[in-house]
Protein backbone atom coordinates (compact mmCIF):
# COMPACT_ATOMS: atom_id res chain seq x y z
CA UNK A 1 0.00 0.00 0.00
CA UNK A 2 0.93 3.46 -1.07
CA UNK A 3 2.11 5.96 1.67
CA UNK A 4 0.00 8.33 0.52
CA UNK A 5 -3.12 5.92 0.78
CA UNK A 6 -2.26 4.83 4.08
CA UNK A 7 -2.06 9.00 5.23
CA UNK A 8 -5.38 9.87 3.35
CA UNK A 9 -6.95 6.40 4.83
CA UNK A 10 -5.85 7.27 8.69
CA UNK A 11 -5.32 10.62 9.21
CA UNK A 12 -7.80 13.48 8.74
CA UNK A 13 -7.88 16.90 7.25
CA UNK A 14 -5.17 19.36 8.22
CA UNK A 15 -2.79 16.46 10.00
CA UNK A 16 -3.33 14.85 6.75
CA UNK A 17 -1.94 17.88 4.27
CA UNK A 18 0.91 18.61 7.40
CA UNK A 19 2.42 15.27 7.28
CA UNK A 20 2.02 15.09 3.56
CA UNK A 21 4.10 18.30 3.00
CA UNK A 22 6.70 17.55 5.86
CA UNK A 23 7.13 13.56 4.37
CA UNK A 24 7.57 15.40 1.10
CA UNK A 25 10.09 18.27 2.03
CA UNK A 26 12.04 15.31 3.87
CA UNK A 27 12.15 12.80 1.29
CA UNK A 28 15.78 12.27 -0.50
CA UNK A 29 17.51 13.70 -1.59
CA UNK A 30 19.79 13.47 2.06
CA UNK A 31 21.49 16.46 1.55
CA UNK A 32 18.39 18.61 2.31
CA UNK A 33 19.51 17.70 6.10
CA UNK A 34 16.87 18.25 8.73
CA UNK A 35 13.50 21.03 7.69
CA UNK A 36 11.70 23.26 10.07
CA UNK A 37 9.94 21.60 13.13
CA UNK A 38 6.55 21.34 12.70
CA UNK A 39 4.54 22.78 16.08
CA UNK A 40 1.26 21.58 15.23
CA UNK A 41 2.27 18.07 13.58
CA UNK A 42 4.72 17.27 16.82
CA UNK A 43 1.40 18.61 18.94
CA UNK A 44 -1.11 15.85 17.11
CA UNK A 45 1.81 13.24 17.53
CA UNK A 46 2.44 13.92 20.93
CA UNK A 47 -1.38 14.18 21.97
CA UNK A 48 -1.92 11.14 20.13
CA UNK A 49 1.02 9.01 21.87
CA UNK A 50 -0.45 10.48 25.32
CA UNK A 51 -3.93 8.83 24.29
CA UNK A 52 -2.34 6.00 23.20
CA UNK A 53 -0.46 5.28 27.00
CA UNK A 54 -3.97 6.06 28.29
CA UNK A 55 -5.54 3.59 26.50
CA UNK A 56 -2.86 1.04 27.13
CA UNK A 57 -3.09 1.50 30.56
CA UNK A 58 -6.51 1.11 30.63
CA UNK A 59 -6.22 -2.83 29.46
CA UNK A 60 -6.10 -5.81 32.06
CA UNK A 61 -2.75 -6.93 32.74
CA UNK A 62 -1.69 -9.66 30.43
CA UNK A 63 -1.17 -13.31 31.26
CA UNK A 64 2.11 -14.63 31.82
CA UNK A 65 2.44 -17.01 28.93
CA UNK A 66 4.07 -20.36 29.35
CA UNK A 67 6.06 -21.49 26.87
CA UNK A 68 7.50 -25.23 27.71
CA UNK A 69 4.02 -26.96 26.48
CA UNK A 70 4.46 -25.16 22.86
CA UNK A 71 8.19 -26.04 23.48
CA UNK A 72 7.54 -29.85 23.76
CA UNK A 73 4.78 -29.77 21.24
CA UNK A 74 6.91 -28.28 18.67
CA UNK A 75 9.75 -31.04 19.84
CA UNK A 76 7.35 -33.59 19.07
CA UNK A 77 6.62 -32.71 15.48
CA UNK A 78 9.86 -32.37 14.66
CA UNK A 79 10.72 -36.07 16.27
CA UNK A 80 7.42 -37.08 13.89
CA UNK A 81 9.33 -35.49 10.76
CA UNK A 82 12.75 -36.61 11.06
């Protein structure tokens, strides 16, 4: 999937055409170095990173997950195999 699709697919209106335009401006060639900081792009990204912790520490604590019955099941099919 095309970059572009994936911005005009996920991201809305002005965040869209700010990424779009930064992305572009920082594409190769590498000696363009490092553009302008972008207030209100870094704003959305950090906002949405802060939503994203909230949300994640929102969820149940996962389940340790035991690995030595996959272990010995996978052993098994490989003694079938060989």
């Amino acid at each position: 999937m095309l970059f572009e699709t994936l911005v005009d697919r996920y991201l809305v209106g002005g965040v869209a055409r700010m990424w779009m335009n930064c992305w572009k401006q920082r594409r190769p060639p590498p000696e363009l170095g490092e553009g302008p900081r972008v207030g209100a792009l870094n704003d959305y990204i950090d906002a949405s990173l802060a939503e994203l912790g909230r949300a994640i520490a929102g969820l149940p604590p996962a389940h340790k997950k035991e690995w030595a019955d996959l272990d010995r099941l996978f052993l098994r099919m490989l003694e079938r195999v060989a």
